[in-house]
C-alpha atoms as a PDB file:
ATOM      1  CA  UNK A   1      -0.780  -2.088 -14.378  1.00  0.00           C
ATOM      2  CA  UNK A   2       0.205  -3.774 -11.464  1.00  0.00           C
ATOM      3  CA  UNK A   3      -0.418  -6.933 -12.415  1.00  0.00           C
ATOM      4  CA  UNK A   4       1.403  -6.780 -15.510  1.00  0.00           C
ATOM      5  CA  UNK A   5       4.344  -5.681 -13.975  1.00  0.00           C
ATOM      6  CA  UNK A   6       4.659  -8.202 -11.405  1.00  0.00           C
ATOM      7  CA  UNK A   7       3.403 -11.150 -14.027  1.00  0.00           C
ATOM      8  CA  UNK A   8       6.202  -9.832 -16.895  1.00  0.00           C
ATOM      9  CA  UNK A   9       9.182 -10.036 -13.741  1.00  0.00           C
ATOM     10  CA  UNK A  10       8.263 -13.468 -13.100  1.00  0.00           C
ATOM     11  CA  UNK A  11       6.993 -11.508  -9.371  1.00  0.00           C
ATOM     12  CA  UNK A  12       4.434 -13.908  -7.011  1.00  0.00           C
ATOM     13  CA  UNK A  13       2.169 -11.477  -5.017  1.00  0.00           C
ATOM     14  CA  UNK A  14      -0.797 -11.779  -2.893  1.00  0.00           C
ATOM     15  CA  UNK A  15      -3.401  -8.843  -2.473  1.00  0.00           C
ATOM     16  CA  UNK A  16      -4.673  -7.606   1.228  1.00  0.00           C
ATOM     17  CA  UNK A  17      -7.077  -4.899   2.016  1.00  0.00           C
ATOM     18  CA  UNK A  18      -6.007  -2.782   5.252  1.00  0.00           C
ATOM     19  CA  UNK A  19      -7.804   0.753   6.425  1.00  0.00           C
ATOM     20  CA  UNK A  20      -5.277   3.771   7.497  1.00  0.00           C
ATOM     21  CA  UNK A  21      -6.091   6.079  10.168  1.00  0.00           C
ATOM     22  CA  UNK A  22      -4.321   9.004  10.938  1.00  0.00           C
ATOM     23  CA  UNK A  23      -4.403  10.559  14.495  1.00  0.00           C
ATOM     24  CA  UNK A  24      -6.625  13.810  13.200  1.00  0.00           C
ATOM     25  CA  UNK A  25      -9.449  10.715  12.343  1.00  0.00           C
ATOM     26  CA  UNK A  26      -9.178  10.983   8.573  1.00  0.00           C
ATOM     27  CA  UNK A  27      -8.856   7.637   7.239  1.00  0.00           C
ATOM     28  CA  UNK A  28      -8.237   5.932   3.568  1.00  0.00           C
ATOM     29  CA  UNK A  29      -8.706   2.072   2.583  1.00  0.00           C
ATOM     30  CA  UNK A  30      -5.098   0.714   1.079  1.00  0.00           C
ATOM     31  CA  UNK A  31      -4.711  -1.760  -1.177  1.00  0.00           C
ATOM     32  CA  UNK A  32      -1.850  -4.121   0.003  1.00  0.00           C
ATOM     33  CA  UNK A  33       0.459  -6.186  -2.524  1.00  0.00           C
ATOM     34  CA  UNK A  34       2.105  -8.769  -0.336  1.00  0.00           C
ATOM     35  CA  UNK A  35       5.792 -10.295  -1.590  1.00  0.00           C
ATOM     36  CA  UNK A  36       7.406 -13.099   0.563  1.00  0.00           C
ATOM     37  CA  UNK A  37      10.608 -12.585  -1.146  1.00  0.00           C
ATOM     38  CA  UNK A  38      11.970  -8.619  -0.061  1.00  0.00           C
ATOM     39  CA  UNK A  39      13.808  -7.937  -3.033  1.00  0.00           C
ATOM     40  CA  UNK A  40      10.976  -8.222  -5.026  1.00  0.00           C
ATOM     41  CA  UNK A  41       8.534  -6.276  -2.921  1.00  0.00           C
ATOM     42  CA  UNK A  42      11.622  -3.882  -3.023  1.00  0.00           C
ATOM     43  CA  UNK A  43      11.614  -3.902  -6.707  1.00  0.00           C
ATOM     44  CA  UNK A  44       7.452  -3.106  -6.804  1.00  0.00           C
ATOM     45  CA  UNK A  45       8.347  -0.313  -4.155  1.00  0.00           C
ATOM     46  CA  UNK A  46      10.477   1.441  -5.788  1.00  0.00           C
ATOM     47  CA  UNK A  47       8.761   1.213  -9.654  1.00  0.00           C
ATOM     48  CA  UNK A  48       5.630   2.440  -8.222  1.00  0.00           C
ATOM     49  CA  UNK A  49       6.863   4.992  -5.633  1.00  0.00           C
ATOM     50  CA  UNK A  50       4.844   2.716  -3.009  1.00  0.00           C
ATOM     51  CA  UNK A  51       4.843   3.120   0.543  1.00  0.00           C
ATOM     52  CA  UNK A  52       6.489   0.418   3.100  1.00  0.00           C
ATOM     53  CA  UNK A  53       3.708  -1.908   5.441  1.00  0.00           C
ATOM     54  CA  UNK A  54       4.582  -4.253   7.895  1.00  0.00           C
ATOM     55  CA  UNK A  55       1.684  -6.321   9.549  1.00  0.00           C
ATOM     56  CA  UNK A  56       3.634  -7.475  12.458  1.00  0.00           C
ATOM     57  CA  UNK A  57       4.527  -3.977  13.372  1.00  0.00           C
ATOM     58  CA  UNK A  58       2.338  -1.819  11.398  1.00  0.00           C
ATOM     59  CA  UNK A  59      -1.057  -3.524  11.812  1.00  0.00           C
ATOM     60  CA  UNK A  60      -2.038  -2.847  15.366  1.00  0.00           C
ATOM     61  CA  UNK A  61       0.558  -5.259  17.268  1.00  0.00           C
ATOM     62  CA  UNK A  62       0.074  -7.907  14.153  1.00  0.00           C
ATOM     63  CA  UNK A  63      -4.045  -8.273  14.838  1.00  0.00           C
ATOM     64  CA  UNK A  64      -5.026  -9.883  11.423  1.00  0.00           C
ATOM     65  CA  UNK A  65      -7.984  -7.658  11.205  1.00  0.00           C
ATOM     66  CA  UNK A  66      -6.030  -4.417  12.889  1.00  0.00           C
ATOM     67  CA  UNK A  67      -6.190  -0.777  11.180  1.00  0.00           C
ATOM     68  CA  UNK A  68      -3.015   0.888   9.878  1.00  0.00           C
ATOM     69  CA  UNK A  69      -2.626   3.155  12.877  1.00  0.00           C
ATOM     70  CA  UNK A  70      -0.649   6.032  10.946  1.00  0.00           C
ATOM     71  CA  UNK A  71       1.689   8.435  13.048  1.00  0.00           C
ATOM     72  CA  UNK A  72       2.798  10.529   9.902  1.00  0.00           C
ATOM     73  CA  UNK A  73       0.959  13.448   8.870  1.00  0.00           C
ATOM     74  CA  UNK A  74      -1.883  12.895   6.625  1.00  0.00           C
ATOM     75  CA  UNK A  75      -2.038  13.588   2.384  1.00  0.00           C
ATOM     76  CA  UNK A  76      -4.741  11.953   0.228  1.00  0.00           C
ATOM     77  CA  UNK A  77      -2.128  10.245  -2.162  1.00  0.00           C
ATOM     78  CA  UNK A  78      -3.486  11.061  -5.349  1.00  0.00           C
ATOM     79  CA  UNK A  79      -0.202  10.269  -7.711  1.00  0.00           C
ATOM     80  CA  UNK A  80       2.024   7.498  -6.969  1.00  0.00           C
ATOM     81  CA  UNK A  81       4.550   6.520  -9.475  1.00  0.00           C
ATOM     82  CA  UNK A  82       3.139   5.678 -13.012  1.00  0.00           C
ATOM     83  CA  UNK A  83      -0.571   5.455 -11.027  1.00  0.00           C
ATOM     84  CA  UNK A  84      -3.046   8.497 -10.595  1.00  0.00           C
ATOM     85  CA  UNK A  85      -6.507   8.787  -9.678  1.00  0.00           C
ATOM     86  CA  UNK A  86      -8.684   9.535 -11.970  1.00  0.00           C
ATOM     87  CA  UNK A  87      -9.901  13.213 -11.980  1.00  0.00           C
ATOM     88  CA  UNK A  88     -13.763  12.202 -11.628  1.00  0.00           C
ATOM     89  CA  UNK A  89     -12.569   9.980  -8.420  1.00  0.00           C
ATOM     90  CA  UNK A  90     -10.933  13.224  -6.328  1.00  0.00           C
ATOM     91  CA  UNK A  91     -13.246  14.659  -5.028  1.00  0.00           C
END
């Protein structure tokens, strides 16, 4: 779904793996869809109710293979936007 969307807006992309971890020790593997223009990474955001990630400040003081050290308080995302989990995946 993502795919589509960024291929039918004419939107260039590249796809990065990076593993959250929230100060309680829970952690969750994210999927990363990386724009070089921020208008269209703005434009992805905001269709798919995604969440903001910047390696330079995000990923552990820009280490290429840092964690996502997460300050916020932690919720399994199990909706986001037009995505879900499936039910058989939730638990």
């Amino acid at each position: 779904m993502i795919s589509k969307f960024c291929q039918d807006r004419g939107l260039m992309h590249q796809t990065r793996f990076v593993q959250a971890i929230w100060s309680n020790g829970k952690y969750e593997n994210y999927r990363l869809y990386c724009f070089s223009d921020g208008a269209a990474a703005k434009e992805s955001r905001d269709h798919f109710d995604g969440l903001m990630f910047d390696p330079k400040r995000d990923r552990e003081s820009g280490k290429i293979r840092g964690v996502w050290r997460r300050t916020d308080e932690y919720k399994r995302i199990l909706e986001l936007g037009p995505l879900s989990v499936p039910e058989i995946l939730r638990n």
